[in-house]
C-alpha atoms as a PDB file:
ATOM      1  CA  UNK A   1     -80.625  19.717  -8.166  1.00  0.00           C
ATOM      2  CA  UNK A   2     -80.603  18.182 -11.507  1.00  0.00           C
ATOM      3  CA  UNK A   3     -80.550  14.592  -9.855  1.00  0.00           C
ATOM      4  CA  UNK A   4     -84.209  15.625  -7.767  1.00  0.00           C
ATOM      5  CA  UNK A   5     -85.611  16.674 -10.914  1.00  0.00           C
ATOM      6  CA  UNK A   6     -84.699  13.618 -12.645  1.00  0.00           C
ATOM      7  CA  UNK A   7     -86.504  11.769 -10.177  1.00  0.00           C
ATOM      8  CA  UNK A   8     -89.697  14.130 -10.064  1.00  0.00           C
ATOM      9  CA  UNK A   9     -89.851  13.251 -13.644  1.00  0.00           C
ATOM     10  CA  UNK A  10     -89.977   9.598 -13.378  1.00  0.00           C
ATOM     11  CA  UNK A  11     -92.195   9.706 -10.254  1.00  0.00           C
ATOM     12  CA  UNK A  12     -95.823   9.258 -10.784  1.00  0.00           C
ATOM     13  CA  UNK A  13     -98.632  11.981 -10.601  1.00  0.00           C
ATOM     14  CA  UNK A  14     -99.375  13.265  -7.261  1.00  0.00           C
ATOM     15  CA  UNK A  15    -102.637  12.542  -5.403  1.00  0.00           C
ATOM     16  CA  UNK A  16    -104.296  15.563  -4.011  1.00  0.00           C
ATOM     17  CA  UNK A  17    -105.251  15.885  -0.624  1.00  0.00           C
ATOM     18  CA  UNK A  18    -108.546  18.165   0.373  1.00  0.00           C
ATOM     19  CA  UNK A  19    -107.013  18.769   4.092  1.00  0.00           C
ATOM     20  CA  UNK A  20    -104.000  20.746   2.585  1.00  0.00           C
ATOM     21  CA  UNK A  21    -104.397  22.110  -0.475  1.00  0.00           C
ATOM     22  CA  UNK A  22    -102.337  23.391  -3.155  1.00  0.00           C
ATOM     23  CA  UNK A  23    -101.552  26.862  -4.651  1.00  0.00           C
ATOM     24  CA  UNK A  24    -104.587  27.763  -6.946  1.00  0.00           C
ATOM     25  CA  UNK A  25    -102.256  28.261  -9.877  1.00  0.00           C
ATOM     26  CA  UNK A  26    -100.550  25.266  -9.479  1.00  0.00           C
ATOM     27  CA  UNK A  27    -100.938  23.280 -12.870  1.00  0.00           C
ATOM     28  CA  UNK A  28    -102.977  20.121 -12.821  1.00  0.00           C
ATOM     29  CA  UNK A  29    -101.584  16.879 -10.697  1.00  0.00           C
ATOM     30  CA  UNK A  30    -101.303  14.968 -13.279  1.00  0.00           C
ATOM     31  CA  UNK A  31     -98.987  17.562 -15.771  1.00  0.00           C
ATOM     32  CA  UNK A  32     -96.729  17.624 -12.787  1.00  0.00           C
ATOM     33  CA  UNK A  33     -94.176  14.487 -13.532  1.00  0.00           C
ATOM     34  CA  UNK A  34     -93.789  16.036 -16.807  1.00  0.00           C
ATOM     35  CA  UNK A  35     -92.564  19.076 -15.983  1.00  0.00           C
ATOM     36  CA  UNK A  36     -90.465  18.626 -12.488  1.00  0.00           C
ATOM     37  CA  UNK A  37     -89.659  22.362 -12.235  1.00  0.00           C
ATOM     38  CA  UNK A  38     -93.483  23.597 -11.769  1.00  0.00           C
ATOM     39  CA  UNK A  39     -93.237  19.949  -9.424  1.00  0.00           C
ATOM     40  CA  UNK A  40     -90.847  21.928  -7.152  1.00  0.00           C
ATOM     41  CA  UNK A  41     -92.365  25.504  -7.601  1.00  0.00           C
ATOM     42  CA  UNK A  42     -96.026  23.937  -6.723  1.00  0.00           C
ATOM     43  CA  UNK A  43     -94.361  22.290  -3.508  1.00  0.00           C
ATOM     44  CA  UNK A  44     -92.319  25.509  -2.675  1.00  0.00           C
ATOM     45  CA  UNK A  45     -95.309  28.096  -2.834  1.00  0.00           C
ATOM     46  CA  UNK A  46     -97.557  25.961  -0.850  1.00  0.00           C
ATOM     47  CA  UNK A  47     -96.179  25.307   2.236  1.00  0.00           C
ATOM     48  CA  UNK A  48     -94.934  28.859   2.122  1.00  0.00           C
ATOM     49  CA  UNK A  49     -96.128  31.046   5.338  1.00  0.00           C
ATOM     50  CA  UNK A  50     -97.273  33.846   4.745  1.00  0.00           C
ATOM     51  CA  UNK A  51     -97.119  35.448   8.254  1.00  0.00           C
ATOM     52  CA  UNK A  52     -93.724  35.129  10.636  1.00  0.00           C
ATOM     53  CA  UNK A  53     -93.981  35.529  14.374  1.00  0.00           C
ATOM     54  CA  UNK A  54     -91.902  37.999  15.465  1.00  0.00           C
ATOM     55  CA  UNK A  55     -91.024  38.644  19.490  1.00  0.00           C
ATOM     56  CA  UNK A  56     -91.084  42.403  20.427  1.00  0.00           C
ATOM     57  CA  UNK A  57     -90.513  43.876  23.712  1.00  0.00           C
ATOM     58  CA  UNK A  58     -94.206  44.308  24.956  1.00  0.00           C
ATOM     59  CA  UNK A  59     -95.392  46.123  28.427  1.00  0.00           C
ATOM     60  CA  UNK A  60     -94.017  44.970  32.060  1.00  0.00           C
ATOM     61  CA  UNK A  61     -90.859  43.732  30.367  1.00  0.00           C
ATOM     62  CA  UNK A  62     -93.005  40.999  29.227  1.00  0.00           C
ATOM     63  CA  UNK A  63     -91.995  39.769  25.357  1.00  0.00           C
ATOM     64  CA  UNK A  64     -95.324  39.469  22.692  1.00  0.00           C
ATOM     65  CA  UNK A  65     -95.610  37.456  19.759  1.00  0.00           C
ATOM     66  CA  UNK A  66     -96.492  39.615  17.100  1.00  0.00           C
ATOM     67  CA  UNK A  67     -97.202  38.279  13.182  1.00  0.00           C
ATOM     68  CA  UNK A  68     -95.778  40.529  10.212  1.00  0.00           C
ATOM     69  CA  UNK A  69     -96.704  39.896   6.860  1.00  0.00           C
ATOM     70  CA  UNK A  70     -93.306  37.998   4.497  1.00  0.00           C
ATOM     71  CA  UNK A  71     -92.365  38.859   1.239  1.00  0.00           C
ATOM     72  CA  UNK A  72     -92.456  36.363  -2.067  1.00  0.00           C
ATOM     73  CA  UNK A  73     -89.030  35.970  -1.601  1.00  0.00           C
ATOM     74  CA  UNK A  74     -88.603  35.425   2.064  1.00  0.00           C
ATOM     75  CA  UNK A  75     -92.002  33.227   2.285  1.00  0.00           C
ATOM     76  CA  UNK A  76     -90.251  31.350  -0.274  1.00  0.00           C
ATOM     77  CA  UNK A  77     -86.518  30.571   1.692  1.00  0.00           C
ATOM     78  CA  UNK A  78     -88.608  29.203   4.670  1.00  0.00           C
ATOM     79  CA  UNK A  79     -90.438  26.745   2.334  1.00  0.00           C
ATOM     80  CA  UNK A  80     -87.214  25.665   1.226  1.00  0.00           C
ATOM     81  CA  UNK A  81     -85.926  25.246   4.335  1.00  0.00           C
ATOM     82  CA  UNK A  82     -88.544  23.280   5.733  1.00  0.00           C
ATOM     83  CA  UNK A  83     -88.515  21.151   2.995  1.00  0.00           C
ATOM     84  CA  UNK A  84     -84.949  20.393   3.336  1.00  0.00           C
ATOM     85  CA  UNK A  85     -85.123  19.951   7.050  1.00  0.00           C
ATOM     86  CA  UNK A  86     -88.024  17.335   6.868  1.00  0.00           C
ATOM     87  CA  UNK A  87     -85.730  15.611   4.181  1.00  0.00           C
ATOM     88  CA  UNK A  88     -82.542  15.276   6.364  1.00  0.00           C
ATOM     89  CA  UNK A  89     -85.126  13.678   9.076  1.00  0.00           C
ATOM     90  CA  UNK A  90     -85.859  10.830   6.511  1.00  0.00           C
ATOM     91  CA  UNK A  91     -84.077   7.506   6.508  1.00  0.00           C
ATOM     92  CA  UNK A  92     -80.156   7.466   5.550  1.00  0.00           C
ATOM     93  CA  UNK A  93     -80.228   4.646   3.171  1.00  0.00           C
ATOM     94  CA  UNK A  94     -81.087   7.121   0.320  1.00  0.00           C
ATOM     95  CA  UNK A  95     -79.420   9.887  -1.491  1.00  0.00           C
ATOM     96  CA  UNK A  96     -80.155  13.513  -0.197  1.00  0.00           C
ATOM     97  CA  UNK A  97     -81.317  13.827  -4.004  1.00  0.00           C
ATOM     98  CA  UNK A  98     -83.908  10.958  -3.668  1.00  0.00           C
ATOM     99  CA  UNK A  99     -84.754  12.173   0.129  1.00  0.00           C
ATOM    100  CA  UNK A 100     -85.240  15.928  -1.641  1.00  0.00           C
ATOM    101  CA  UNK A 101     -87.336  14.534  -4.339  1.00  0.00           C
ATOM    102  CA  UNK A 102     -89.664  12.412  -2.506  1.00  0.00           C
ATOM    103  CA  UNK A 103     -90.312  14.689   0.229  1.00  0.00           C
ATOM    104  CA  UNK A 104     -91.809  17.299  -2.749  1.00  0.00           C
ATOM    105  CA  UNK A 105     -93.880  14.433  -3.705  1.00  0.00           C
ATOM    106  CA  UNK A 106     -95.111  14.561   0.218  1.00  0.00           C
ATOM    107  CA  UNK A 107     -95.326  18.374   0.401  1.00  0.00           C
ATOM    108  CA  UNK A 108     -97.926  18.310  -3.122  1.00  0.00           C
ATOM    109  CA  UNK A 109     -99.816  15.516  -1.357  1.00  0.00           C
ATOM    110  CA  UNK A 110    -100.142  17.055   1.589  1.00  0.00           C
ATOM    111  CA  UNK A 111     -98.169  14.585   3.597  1.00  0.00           C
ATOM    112  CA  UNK A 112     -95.133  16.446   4.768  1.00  0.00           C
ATOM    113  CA  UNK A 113     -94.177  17.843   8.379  1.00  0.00           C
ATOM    114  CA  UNK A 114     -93.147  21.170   6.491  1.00  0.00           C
ATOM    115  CA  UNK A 115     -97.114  21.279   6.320  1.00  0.00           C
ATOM    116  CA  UNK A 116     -97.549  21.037   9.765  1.00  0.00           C
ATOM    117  CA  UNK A 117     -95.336  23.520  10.411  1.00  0.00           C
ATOM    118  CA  UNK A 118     -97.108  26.168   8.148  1.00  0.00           C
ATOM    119  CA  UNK A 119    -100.181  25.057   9.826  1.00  0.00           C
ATOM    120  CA  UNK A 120     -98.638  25.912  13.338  1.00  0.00           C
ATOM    121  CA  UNK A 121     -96.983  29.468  11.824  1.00  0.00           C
ATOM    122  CA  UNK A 122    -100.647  30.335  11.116  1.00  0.00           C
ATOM    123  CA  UNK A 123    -102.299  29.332  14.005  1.00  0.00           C
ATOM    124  CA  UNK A 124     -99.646  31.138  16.075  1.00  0.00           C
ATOM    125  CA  UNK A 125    -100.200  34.180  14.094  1.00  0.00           C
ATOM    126  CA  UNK A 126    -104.077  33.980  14.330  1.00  0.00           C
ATOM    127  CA  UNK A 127    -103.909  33.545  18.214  1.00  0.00           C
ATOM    128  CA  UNK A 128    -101.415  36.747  18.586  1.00  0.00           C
ATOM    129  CA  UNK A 129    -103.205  39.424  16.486  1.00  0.00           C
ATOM    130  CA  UNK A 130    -104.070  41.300  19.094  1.00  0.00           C
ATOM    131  CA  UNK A 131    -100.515  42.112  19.546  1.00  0.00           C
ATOM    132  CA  UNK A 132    -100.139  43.713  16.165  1.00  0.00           C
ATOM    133  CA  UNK A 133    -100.226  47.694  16.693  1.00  0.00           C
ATOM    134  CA  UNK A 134    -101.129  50.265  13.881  1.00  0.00           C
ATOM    135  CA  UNK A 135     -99.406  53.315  13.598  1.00  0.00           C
ATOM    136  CA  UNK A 136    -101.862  56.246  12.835  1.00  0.00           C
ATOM    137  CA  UNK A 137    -100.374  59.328  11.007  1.00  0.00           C
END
C-alpha cells in the first residue's frame, strides 16, 4: 500500500469528468497528487453503491430482485473490491502496486469499469423498486 501511494504522489492531477462525478467533499483535483491518501479515499467513496440487489423468495416460487440500502462500511469493501478486480484485468507487465495506483487515477477520472459497475448496481436497483415491501406496525 505504501508503494500505490508513492505513485499517486508522483502522478499528475486528475482531470474531471462531468459524466461521472466525484464525491462532493472530495478536495479539489488538483490537491490530490499531494496528498495520495484523500487520492484513494476520493476514488473509494465514489464508485461506492449505495444500494445492493438482494434475491428474496418472491410469489409462485419465482425469486425478486429487491435493493436494500449498504452501510459506510460495507458500500466501502465493494468499492475496494471493484477497484482491485478492474486492476488484476489490466496488463501483466506492471506491478499490482502500479496496476492499483493507476486504476485510482481511472476511478477519479471517471474512466474505470468499477464505474460501470456502480452505474449497473443502480440501474438494477431503480428498475426493481417495486419489489421492495414496507412493513407497517
Amino acid at each position: 500500500m505504501a508503494e500505490v501511494l508513492a505513485i499517486l504522489r508522483t502522478k499528475s492531477a486528475p482531470v474531471s469528468n462531468a459524466r461521472t462525478p466525484i464525491i462532493p467533499t472530495a478536495p479539489p483535483l488538483a490537491s490530490l497528487p499531494s496528498d495520495p491518501i484523500a487520492y484513494l479515499q476520493t476514488a473509494i467513496d465514489s464508485v461506492a453503491p449505495l444500494l445492493r440487489i438482494k434475491s428474496v423468495k418472491g410469489s409462485g416460487g419465482f425469486r425478486e430482485s429487491v435493493p436494500s440500502p449498504m452501510f459506510l462500511q460495507q458500500r466501502r469493501r465493494k468499492a475496494v473490491m471493484w477497484i482491485i478486480e478492474a486492476a488484476d484485468k489490466k496488463k501483466a507487465r506492471m506491478s499490482l502496486a502500479e496496476r492499483l495506483a493507476e486504476e485510482i487515477v481511472a476511478v477519479v477520472e471517471g474512466k474505470s469499469s468499477a464505474w460501470e459497475k456502480r452505474q449497473q448496481v443502480h440501474k438494477t436497483a431503480v428498475a426493481s423498486r417495486a419489489n421492495v415491501k414496507v412493513k407497517i406496525l
